[in-house]
Protein backbone atom coordinates (compact mmCIF):
# COMPACT_ATOMS: atom_id res chain seq x y z
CA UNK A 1 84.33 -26.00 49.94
CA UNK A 2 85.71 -28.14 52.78
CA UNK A 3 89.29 -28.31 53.95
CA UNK A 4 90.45 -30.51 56.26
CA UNK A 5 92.95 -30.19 58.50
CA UNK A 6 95.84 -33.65 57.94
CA UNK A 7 99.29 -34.39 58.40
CA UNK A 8 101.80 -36.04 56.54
CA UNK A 9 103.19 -39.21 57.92
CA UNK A 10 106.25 -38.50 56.06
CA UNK A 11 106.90 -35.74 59.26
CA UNK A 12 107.56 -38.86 61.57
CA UNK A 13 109.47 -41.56 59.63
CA UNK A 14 110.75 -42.58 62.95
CA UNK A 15 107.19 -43.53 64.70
CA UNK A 16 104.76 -46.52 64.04
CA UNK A 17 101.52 -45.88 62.21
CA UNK A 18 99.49 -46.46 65.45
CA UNK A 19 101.95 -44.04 67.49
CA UNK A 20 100.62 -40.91 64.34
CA UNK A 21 97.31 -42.21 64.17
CA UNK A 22 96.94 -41.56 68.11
CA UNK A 23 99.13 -37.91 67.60
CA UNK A 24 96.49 -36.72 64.87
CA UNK A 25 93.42 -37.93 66.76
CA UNK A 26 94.31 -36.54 69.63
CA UNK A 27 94.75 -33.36 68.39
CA UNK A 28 91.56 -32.83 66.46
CA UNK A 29 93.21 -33.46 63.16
CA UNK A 30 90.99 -35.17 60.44
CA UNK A 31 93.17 -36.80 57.86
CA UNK A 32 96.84 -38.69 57.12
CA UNK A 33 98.29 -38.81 53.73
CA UNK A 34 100.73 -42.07 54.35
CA UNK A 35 103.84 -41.89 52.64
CA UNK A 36 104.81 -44.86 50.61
CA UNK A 37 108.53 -44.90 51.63
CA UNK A 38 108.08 -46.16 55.51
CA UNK A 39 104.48 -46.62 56.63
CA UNK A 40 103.16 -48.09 53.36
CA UNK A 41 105.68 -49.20 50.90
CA UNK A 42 104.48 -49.45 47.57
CA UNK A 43 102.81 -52.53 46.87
CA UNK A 44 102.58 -53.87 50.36
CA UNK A 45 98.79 -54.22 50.26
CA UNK A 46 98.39 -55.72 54.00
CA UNK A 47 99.65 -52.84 55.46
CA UNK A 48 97.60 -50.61 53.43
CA UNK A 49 94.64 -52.18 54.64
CA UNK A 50 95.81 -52.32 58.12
CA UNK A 51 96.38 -48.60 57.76
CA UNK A 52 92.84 -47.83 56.24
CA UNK A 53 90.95 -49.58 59.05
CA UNK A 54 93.32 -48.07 61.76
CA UNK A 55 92.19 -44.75 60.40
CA UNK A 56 88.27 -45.82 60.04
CA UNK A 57 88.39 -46.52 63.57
CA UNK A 58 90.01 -43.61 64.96
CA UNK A 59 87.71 -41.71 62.65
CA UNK A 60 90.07 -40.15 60.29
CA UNK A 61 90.01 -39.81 56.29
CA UNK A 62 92.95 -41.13 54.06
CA UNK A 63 92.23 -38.85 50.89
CA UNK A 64 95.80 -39.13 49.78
CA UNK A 65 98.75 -41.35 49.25
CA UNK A 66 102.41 -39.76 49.49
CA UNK A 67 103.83 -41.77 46.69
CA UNK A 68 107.67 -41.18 45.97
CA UNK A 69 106.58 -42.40 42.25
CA UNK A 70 109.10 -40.03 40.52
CA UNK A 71 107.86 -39.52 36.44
CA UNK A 72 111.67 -39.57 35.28
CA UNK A 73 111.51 -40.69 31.68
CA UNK A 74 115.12 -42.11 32.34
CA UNK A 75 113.81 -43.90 35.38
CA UNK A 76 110.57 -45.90 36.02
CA UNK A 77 110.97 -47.19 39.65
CA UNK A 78 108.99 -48.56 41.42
CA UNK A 79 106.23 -50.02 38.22
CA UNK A 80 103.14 -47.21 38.96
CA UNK A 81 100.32 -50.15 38.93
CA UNK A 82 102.12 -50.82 42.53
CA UNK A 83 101.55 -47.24 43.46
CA UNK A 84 97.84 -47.33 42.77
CA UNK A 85 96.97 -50.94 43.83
CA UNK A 86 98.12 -49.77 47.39
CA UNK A 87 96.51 -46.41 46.59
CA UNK A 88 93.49 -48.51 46.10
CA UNK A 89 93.68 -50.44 48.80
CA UNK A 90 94.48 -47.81 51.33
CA UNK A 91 91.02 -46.17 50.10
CA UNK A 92 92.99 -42.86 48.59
CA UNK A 93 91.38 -41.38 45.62
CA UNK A 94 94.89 -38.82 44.99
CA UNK A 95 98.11 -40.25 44.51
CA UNK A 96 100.73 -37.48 45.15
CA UNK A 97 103.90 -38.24 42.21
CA UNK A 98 107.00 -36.24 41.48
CA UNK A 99 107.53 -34.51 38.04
CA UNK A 100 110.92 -35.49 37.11
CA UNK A 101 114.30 -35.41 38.20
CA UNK A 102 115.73 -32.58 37.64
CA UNK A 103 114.92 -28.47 37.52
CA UNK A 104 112.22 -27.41 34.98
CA UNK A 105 114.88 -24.91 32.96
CA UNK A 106 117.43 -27.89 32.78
CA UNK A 107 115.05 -30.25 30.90
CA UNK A 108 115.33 -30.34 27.05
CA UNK A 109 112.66 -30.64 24.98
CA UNK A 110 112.87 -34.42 24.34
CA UNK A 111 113.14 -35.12 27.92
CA UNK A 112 109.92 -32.71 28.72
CA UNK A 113 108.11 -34.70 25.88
CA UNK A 114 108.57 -37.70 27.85
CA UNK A 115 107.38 -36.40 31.08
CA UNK A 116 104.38 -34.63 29.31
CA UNK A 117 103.86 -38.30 28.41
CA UNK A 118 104.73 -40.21 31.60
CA UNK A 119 102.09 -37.90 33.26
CA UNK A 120 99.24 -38.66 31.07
CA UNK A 121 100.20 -42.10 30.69
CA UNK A 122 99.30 -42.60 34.72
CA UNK A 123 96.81 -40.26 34.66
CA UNK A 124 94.80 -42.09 32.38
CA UNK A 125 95.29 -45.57 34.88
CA UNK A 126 94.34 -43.76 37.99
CA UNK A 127 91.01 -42.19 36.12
CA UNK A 128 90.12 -46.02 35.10
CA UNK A 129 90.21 -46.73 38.91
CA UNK A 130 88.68 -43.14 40.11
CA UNK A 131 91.51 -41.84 41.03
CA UNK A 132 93.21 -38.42 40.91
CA UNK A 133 97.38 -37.83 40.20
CA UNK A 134 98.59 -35.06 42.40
CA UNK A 135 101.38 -33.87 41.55
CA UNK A 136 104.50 -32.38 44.08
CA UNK A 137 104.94 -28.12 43.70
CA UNK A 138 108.70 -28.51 44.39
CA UNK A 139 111.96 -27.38 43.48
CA UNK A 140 113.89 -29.25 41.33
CA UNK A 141 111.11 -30.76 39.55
CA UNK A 142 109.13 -29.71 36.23
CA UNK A 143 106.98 -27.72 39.26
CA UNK A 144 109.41 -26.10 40.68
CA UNK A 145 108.06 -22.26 40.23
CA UNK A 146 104.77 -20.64 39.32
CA UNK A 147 105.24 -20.24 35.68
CA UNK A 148 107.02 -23.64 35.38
CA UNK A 149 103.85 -25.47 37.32
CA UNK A 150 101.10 -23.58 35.13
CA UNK A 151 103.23 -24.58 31.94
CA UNK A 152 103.50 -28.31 32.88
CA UNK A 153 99.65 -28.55 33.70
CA UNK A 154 98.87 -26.75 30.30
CA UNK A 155 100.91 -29.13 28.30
CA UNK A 156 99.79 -32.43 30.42
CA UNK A 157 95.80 -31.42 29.88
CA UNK A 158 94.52 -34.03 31.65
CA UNK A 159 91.10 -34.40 33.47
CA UNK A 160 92.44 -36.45 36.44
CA UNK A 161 95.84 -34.66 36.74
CA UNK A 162 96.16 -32.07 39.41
CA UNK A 163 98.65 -30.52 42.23
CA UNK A 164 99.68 -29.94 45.37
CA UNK A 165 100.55 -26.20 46.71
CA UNK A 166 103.38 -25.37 49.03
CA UNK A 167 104.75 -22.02 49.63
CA UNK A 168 108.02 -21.53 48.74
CA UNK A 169 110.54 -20.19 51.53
CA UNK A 170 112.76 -18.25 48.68
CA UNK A 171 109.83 -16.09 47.49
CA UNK A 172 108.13 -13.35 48.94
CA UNK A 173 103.99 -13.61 50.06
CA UNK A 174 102.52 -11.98 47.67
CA UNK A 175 104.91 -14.16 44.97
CA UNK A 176 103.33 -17.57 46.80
CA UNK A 177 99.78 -16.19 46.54
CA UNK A 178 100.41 -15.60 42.50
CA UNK A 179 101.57 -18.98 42.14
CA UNK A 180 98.53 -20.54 44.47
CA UNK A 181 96.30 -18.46 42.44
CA UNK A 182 97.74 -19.51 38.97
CA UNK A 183 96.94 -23.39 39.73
CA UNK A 184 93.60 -23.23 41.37
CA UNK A 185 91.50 -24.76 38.73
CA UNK A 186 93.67 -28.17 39.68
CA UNK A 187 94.56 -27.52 43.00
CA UNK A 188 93.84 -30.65 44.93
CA UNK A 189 96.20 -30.77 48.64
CA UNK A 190 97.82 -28.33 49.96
CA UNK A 191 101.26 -28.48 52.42
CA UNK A 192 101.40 -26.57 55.53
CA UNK A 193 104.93 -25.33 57.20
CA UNK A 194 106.56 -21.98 58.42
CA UNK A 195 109.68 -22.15 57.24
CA UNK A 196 112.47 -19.19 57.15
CA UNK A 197 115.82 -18.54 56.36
CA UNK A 198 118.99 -20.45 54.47
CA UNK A 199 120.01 -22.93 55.89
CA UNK A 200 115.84 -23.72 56.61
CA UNK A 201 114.40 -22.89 60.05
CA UNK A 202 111.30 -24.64 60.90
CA UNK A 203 109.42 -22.14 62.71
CA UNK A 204 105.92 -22.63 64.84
CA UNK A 205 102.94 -22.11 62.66
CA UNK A 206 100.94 -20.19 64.61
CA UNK A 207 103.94 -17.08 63.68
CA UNK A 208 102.80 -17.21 59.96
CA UNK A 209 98.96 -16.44 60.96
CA UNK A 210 98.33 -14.06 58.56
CA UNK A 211 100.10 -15.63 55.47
CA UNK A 212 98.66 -19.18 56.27
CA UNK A 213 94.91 -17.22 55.84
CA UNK A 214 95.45 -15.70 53.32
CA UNK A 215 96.68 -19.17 51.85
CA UNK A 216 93.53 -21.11 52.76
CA UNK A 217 91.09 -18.26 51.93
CA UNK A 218 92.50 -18.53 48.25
CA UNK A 219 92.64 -22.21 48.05
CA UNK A 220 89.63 -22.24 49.44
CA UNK A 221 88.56 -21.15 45.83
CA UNK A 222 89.42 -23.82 43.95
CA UNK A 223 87.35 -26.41 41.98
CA UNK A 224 87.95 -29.24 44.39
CA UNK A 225 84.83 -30.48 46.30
CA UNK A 226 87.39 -31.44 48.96
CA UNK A 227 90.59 -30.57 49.76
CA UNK A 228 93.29 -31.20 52.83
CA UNK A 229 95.90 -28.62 54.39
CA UNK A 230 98.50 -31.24 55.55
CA UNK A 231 100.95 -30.76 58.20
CA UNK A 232 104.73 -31.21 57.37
CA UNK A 233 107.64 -31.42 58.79
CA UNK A 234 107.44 -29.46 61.82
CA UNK A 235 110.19 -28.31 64.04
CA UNK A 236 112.44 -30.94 65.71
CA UNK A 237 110.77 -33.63 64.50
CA UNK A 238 108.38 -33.07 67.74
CA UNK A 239 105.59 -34.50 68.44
CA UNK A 240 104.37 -31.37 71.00
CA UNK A 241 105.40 -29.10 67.75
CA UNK A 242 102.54 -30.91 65.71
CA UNK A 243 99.94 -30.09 68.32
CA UNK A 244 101.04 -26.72 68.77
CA UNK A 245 100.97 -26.76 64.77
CA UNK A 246 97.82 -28.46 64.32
CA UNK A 247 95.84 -26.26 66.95
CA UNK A 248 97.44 -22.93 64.92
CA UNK A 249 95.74 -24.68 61.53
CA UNK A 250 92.22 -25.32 63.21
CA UNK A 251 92.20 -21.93 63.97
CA UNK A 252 93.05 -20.99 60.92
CA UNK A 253 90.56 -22.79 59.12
CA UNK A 254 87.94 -21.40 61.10
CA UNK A 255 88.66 -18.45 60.09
């Protein structure tokens, strides 16, 4: 199975589309997941379209849209068809979502209902249009450890509902691997960072070597015919700590 090596534009709010598109280009990465909070706002269908022919010509992919649709039963902001109409546009066939609002042991059983429901209720639109739901492996969400994600994609069930992998700082290696492993049959993206210590420490990729491997080898298993390993977040906000980054994850990848 391919895996591409992305970024998140979410990692520079503070640059213009063209300035990231030129970054990841330049250093041999092959996709961008645009996040739908700066660089293509939900609903804003020009610049999703300006944004999917900036990438055609610089020769990247957009397999993904970063979303900040959260599924809070209490909350439906902003209305999903806006999500996936600029999903649509921008040529994305996953559309990354958040599972709730709060942490997986703090939601009650009519609240989980809901969410159960939300999930399947937008999975069922973005199948309609050929499109996947990805959903974020984070803390303080109905994903927010490995028994908590395989629960929530038991109960949802849903042909075009899937997830995203991170590790998780807090946990030991072999604990991330267990989790990876326990959602590969929907594993769809997956988001790449070396981060250590409380308060976080973003760290240069290239120190986590042997754990970022052992990461791709196993997602490298899963059902997806395609799959990207997205840069996030690296340190400082830098645009040399990307490259740095993004050469460590080509190497990676080739093993």
């Amino acid at each position: 199975m391919t895996i591409l090596p992305g970024l998140c534009s979410v990692t520079f709010r503070r640059l213009s589309a063209s300035e990231i598109v030129s970054a990841c280009a330049a250093s041999g990465l092959q996709a961008i997941e645009w996040g739908g909070d700066i660089h293509c706002p939900h609903g804003d269908l020009a610049a999703a379209k300006e944004l999917r022919k900036m990438c055609a010509d610089a020769g990247l992919e957009t397999p993904s849209y970063g979303s900040y649709f959260r599924m809070d039963p209490e909350c439906r902001v902003p209305d999903f068809r806006e999500v996936l109409d600029s999903a649509l546009t921008l040529g994305a066939s996953t559309i990354r979502v958040w599972a709730g609002n709060r942490p997986s042991d703090e939601m009650d059983a009519g609240y989980r209902h809901r969410l159960v429901g939300e999930i399947q209720r937008i999975g069922a639109l973005a199948l309609e249009h050929g499109c996947l739901i990805g959903l974020e492996y984070h803390r303080h969400t109905a994903m927010d450890s490995n028994a908590a994600a395989r629960r929530l994609l038991d109960e949802v069930e849903h042909p075009a509902v899937k997830t995203y992998w991170q590790p998780r700082e807090e946990t030991s290696v072999e604990h991330r691997v267990e989790g990876l492993e326990m959602v590969l049959p929907e594993l769809c993206h997956v988001h790449v960072f070396h981060w250590i210590g409380s308060p976080v420490e973003r760290r240069p990729l290239v120190e986590a070597g042997g754990e970022w491997r052992d990461y791709l080898r196993t997602a490298g298993e899963a059902a997806s015919e395609k799959m990207c390993a997205y840069l996030e977040f690296v340190r400082d906000d830098s645009l040399d700590a990307m490259k740095e980054d993004a050469a460590a994850l080509l190497g990676f990848l080739r093993g």
